[in-house]
C-alpha atoms as a PDB file:
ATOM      1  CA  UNK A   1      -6.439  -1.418 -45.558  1.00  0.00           C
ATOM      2  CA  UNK A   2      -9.081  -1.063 -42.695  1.00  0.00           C
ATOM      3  CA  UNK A   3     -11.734   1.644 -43.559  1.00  0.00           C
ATOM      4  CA  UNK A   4     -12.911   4.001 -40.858  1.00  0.00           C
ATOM      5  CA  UNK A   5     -14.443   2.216 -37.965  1.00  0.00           C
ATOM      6  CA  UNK A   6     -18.496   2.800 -37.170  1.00  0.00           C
ATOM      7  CA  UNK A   7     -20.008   2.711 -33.614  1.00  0.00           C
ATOM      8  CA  UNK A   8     -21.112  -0.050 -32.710  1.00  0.00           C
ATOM      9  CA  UNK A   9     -25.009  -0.092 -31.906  1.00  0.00           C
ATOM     10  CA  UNK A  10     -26.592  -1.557 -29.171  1.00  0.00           C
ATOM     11  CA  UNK A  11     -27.072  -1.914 -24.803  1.00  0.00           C
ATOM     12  CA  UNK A  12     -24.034  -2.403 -23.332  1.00  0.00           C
ATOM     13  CA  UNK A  13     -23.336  -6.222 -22.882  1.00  0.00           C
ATOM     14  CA  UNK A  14     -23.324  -8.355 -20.076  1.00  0.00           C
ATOM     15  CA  UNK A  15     -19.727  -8.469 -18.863  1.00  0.00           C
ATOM     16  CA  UNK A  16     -19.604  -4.912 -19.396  1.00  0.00           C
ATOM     17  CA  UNK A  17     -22.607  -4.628 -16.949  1.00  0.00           C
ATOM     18  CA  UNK A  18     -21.405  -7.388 -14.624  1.00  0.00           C
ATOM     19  CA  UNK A  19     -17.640  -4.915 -14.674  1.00  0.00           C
ATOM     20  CA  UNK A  20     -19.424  -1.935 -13.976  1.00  0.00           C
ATOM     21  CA  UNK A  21     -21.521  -3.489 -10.951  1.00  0.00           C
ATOM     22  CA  UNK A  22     -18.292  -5.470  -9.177  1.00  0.00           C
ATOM     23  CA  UNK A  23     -16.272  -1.899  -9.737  1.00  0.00           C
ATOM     24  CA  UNK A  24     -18.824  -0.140  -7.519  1.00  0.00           C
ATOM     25  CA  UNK A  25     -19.013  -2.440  -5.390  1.00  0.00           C
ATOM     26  CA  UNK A  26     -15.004  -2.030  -4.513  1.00  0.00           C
ATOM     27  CA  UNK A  27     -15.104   1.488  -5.001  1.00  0.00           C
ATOM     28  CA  UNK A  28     -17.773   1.732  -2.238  1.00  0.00           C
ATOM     29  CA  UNK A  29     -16.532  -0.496  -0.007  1.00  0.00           C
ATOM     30  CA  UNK A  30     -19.406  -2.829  -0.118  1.00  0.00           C
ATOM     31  CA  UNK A  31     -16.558  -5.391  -1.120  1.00  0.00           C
ATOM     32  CA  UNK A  32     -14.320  -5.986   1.532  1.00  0.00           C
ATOM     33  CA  UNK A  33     -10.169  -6.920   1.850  1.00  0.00           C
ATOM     34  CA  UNK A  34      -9.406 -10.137   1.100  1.00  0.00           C
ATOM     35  CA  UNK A  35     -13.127 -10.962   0.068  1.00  0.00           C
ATOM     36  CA  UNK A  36     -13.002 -14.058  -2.595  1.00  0.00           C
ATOM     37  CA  UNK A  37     -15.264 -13.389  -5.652  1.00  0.00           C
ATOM     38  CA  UNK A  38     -16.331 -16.820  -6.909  1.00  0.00           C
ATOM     39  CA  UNK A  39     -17.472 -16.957 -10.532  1.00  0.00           C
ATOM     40  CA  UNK A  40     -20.399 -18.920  -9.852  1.00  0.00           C
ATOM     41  CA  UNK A  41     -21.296 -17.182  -7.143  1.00  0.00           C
ATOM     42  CA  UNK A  42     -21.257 -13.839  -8.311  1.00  0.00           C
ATOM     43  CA  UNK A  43     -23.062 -14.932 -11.408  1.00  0.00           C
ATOM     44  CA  UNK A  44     -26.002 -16.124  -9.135  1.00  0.00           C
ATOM     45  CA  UNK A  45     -26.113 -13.250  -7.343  1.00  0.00           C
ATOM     46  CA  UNK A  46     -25.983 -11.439 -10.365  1.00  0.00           C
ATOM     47  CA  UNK A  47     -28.645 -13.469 -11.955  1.00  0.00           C
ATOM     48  CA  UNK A  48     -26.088 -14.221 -14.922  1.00  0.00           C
ATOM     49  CA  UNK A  49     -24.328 -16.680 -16.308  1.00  0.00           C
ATOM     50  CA  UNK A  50     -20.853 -17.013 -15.124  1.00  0.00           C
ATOM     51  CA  UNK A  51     -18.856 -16.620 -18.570  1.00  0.00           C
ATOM     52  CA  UNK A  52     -19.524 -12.386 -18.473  1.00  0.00           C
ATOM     53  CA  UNK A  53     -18.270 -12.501 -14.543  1.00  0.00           C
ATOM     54  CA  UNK A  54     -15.299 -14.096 -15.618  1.00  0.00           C
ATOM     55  CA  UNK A  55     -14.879 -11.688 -18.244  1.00  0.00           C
ATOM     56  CA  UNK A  56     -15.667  -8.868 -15.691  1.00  0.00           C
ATOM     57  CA  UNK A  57     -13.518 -10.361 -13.404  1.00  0.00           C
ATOM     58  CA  UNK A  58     -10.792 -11.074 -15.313  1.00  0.00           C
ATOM     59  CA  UNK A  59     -11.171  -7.345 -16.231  1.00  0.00           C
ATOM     60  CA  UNK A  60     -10.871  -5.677 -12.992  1.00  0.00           C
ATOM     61  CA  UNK A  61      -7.864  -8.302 -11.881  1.00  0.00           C
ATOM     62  CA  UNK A  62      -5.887  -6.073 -15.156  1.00  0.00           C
ATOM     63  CA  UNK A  63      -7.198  -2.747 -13.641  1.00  0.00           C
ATOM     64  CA  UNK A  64      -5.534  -3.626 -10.481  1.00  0.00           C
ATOM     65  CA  UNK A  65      -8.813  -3.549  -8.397  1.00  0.00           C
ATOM     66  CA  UNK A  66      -8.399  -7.417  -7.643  1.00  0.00           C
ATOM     67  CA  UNK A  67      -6.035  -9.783  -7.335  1.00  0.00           C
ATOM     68  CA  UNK A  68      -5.628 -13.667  -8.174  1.00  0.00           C
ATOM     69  CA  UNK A  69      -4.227 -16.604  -5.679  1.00  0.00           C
ATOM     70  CA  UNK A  70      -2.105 -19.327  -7.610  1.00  0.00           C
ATOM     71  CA  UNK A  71      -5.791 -21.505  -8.578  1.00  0.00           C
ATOM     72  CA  UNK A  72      -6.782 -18.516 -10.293  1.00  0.00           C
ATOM     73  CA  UNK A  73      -9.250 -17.314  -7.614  1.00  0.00           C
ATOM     74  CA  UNK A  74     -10.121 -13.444  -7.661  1.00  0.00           C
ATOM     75  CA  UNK A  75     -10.136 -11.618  -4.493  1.00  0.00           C
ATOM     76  CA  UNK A  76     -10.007  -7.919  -3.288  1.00  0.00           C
ATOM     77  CA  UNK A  77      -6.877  -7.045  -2.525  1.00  0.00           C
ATOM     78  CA  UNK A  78      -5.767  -6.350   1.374  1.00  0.00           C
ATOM     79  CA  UNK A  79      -4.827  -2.576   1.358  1.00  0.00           C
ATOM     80  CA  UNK A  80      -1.472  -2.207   3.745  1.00  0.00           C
ATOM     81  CA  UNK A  81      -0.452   1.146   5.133  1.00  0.00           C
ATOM     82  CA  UNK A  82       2.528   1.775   2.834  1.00  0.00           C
ATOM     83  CA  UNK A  83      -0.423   0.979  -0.564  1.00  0.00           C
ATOM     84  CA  UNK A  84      -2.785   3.679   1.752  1.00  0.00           C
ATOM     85  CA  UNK A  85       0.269   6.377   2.320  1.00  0.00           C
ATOM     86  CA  UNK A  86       0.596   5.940  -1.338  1.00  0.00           C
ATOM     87  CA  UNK A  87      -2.570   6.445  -2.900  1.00  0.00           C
ATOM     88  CA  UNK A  88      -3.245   9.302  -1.048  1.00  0.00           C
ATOM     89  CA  UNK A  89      -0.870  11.087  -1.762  1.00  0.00           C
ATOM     90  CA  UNK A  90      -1.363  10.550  -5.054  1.00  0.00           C
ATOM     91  CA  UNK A  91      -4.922  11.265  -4.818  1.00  0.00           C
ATOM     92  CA  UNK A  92      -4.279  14.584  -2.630  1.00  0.00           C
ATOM     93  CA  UNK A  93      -2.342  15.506  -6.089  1.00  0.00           C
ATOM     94  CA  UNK A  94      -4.677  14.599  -8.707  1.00  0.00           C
ATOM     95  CA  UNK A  95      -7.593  15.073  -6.887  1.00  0.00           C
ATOM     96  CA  UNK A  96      -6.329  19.071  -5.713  1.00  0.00           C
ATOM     97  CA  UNK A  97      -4.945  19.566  -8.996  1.00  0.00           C
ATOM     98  CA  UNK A  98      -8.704  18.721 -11.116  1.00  0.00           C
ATOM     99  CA  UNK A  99     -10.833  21.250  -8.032  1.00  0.00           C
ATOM    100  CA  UNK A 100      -8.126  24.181  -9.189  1.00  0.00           C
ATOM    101  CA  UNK A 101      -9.216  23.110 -13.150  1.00  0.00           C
ATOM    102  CA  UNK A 102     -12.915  23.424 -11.684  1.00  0.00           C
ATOM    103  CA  UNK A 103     -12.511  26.568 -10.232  1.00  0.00           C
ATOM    104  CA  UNK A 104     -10.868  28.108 -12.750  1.00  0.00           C
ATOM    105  CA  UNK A 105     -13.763  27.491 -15.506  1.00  0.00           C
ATOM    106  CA  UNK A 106     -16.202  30.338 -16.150  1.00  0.00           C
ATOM    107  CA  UNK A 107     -18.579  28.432 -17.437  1.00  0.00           C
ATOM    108  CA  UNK A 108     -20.608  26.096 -15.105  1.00  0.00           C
ATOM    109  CA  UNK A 109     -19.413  27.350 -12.095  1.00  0.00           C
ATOM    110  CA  UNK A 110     -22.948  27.861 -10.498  1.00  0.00           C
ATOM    111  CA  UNK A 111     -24.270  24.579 -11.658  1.00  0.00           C
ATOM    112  CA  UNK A 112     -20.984  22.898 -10.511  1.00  0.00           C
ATOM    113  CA  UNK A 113     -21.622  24.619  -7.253  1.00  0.00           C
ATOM    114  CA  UNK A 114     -25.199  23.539  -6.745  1.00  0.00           C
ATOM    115  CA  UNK A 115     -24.918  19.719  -7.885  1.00  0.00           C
ATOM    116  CA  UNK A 116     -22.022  20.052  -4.846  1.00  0.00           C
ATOM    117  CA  UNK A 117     -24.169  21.423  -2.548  1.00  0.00           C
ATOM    118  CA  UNK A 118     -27.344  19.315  -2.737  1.00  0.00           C
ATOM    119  CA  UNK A 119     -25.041  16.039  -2.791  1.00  0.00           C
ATOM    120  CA  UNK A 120     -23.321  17.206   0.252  1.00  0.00           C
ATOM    121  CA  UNK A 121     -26.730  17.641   1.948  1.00  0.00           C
ATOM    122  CA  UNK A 122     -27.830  14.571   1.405  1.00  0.00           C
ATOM    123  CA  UNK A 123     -24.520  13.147   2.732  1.00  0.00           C
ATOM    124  CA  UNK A 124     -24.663  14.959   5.804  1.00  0.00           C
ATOM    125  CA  UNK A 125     -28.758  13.343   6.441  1.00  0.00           C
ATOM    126  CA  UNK A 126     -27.430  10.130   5.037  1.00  0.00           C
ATOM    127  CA  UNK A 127     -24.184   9.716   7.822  1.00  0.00           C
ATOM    128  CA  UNK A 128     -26.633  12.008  10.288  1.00  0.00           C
ATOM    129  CA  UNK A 129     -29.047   8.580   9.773  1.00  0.00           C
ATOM    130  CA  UNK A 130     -26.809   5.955  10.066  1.00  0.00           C
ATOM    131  CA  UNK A 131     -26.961   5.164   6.720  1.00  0.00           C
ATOM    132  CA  UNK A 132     -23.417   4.602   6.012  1.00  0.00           C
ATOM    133  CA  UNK A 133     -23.526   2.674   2.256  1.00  0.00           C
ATOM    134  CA  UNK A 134     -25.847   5.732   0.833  1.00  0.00           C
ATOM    135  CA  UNK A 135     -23.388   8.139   2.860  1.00  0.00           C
ATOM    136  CA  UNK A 136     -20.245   6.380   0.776  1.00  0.00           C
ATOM    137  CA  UNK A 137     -22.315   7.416  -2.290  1.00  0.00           C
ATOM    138  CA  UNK A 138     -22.883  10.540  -1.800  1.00  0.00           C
ATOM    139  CA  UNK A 139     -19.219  11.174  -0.739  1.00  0.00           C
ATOM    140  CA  UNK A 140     -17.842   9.624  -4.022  1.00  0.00           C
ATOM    141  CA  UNK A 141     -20.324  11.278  -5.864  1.00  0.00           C
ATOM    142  CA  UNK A 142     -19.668  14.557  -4.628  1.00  0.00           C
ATOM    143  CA  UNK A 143     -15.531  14.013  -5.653  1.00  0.00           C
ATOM    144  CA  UNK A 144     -16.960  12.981  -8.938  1.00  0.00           C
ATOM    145  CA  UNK A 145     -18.388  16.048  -9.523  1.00  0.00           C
ATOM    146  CA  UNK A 146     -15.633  18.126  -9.014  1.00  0.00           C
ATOM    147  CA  UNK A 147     -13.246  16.022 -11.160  1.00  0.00           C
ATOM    148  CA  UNK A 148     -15.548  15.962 -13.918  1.00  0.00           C
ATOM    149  CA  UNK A 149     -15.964  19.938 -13.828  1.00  0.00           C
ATOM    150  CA  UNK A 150     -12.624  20.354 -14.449  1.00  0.00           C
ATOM    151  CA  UNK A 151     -13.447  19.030 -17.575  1.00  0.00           C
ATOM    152  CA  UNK A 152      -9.524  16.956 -17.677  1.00  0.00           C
ATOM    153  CA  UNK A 153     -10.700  13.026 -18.674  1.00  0.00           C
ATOM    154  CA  UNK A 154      -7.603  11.891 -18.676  1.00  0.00           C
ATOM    155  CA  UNK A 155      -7.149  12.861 -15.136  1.00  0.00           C
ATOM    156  CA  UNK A 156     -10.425  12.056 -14.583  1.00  0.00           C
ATOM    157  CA  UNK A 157      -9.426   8.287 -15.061  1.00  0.00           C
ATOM    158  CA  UNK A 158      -6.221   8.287 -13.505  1.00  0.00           C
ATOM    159  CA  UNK A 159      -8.651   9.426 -10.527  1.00  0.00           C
ATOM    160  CA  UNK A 160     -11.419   6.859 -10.775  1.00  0.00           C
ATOM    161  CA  UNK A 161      -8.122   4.083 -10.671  1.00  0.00           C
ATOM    162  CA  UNK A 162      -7.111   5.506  -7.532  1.00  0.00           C
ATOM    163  CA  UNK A 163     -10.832   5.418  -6.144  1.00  0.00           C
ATOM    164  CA  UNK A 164     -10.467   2.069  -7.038  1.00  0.00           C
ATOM    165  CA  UNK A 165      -7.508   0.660  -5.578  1.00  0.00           C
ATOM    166  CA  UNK A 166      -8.967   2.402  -2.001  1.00  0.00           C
ATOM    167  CA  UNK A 167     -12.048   1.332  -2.393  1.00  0.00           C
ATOM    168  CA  UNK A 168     -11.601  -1.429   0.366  1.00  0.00           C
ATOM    169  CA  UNK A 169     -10.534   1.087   2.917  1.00  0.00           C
ATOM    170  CA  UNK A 170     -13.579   3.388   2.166  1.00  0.00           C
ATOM    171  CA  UNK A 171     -15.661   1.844   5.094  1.00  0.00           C
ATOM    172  CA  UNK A 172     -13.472   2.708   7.670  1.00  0.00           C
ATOM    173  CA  UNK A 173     -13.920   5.788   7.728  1.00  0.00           C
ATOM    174  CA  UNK A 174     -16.922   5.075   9.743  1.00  0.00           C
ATOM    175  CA  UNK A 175     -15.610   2.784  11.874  1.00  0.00           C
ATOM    176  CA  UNK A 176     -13.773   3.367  15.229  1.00  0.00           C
ATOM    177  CA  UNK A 177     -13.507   6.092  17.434  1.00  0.00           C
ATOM    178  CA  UNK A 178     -14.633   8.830  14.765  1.00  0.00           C
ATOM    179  CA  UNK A 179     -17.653  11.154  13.728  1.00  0.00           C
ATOM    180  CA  UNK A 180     -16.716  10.572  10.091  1.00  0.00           C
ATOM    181  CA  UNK A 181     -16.908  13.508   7.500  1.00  0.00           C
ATOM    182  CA  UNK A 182     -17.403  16.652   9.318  1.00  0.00           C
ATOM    183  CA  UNK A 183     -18.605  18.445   5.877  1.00  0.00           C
ATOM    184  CA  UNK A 184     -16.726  21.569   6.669  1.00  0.00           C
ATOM    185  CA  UNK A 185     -13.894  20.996   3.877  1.00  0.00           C
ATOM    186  CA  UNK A 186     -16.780  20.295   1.511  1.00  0.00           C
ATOM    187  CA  UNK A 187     -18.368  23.388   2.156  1.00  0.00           C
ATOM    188  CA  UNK A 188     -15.106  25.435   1.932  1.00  0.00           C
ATOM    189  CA  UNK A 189     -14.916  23.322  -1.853  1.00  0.00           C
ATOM    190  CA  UNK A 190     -18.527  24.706  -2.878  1.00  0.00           C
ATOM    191  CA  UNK A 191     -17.612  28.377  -1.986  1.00  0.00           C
ATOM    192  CA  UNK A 192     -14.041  28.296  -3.715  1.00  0.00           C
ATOM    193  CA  UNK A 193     -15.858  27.157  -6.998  1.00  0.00           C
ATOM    194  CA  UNK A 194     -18.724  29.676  -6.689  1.00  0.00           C
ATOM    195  CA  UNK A 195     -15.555  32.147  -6.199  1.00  0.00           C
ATOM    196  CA  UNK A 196     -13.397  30.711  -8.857  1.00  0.00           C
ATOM    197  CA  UNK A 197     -10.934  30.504  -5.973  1.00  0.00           C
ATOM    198  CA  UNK A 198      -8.315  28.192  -7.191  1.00  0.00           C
ATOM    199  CA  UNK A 199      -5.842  28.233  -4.270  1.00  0.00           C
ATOM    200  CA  UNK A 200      -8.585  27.746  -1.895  1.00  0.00           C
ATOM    201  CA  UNK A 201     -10.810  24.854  -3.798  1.00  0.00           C
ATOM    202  CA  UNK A 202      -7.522  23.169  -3.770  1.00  0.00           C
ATOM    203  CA  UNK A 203      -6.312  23.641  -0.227  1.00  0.00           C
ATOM    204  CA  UNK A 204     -10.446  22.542   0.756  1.00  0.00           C
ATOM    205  CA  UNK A 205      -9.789  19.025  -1.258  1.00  0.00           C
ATOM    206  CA  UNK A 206      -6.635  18.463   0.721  1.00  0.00           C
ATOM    207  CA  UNK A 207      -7.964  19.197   4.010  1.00  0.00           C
ATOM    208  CA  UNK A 208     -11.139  16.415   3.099  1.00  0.00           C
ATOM    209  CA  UNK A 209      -8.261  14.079   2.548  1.00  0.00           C
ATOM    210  CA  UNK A 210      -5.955  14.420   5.114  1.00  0.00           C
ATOM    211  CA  UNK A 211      -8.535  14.341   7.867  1.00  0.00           C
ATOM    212  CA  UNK A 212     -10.082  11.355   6.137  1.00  0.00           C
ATOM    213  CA  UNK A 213      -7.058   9.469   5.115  1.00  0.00           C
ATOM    214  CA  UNK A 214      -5.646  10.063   9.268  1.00  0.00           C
ATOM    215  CA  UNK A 215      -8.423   8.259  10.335  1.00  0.00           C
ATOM    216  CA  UNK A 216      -8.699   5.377   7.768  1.00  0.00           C
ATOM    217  CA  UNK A 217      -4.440   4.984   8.551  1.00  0.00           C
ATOM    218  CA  UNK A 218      -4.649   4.524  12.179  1.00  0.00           C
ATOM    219  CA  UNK A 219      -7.829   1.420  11.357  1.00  0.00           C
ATOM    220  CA  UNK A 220      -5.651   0.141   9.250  1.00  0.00           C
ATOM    221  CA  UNK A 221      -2.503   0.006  11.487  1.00  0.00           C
ATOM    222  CA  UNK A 222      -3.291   1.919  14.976  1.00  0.00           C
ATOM    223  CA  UNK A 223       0.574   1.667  15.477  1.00  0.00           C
ATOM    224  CA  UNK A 224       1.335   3.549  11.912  1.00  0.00           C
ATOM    225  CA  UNK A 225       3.043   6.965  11.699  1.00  0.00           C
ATOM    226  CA  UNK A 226       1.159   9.399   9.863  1.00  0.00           C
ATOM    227  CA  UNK A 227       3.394  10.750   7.150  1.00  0.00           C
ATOM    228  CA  UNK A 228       4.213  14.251   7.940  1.00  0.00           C
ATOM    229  CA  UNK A 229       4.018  15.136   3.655  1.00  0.00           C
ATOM    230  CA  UNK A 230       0.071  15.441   4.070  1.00  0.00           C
ATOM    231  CA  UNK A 231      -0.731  16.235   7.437  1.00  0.00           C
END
């Protein structure tokens, strides 16, 4: 019979680095739809060799977050506007549901609060400057926050998944006819927290989402209806 099982020492090995680095990448947009990710390639740019990328690859084509052609080849996966009406409102769920859990803790409130308010300021410089990938950043970091306050992990990864599979739509949000985030729902989400304000933390994540996910529908399809379930 198997005895109890130890941790396992040690840094973190190279696939699991080479995962981590290619998820960001998607979740930040910095990978784009339909973008191939060659083995070889990535391991060059990664300064690796190319058995971990595969691994890592390999890896993210299970999570969902890429897809394979009939050769094998990885690439990110082209996000339609069905996928988008989807995932948002699956995200305006989740996402709503873990800033109520956030609110409604007594303890950490305040520091929750202040982590939310100094990331949102340096979003506001960062899209202010033109500096769109920090900007993406500081906007997912800022959602992290809150969904880790609320102190849920399981949600917390059903969450991150969703980033994921969105992740190549992320950089349309600055693209087109738009000012991109206008900060105010993030600032109605810091006050609700500092409140403990469940109904109105949750109502401030929604209203990030919708406006955001309107904008990112109509690049993706300027012909598509927005769905009238989170509008």
């Amino acid at each position: 019979m198997i005895q109890a099982l130890s941790p396992i020492g040690g840094q973190p090995s190279l696939s699991e680095i080479a995962y981590q680095q290619i998820r960001s990448a998607i979740v930040s947009g910095q990978l784009q739809s339909g973008q191939r990710l060659v083995y070889r390639s990535v391991a060059e740019e990664l300064g690796i060799s190319p058995t971990p990328v595969r691994d890592a690859i390999q890896r993210l084509v299970s999570d969902g977050a890429l897809q394979a052609d009939e050769r094998g080849v990885a690439y990110v996966p082209i996000v339609t506007p069905a996928d988008y009406i989807e995932i948002i409102n699956l995200r305006l769920n989740l996402e709503g549901l873990a800033a109520d859990a956030a609110a409604a803790r007594v303890d950490g409130r305040e520091h929750t609060a202040e982590a939310l308010a100094q990331t949102h300021e340096r979003l506001a410089q960062c899209k202010s400057e033109g500096r769109i990938d920090e900007a993406l950043f500081e906007n997912e970091r800022f959602h992290s926050l809150f969904v880790k306050a609320a102190g849920m992990p399981v949600l917390e990864e059903l969450i991150r998944s969703l980033w994921l599979r969105s992740g190549p739509t992320v950089r349309l949000l600055y693209s087109g006819n738009s000012n991109g985030h206008n900060g105010h729902p993030h600032e109605q989400l810091i006050q609700a927290i500092q409140n403990g304000d469940r109904l109105k933390a949750r109502a401030a994540v929604e209203e990030d989402l919708k406006t955001a996910a309107r904008h990112i529908l109509l690049q993706l399809d300027p012909e598509a209806q927005i769905p009238g379930n989170w509008v």
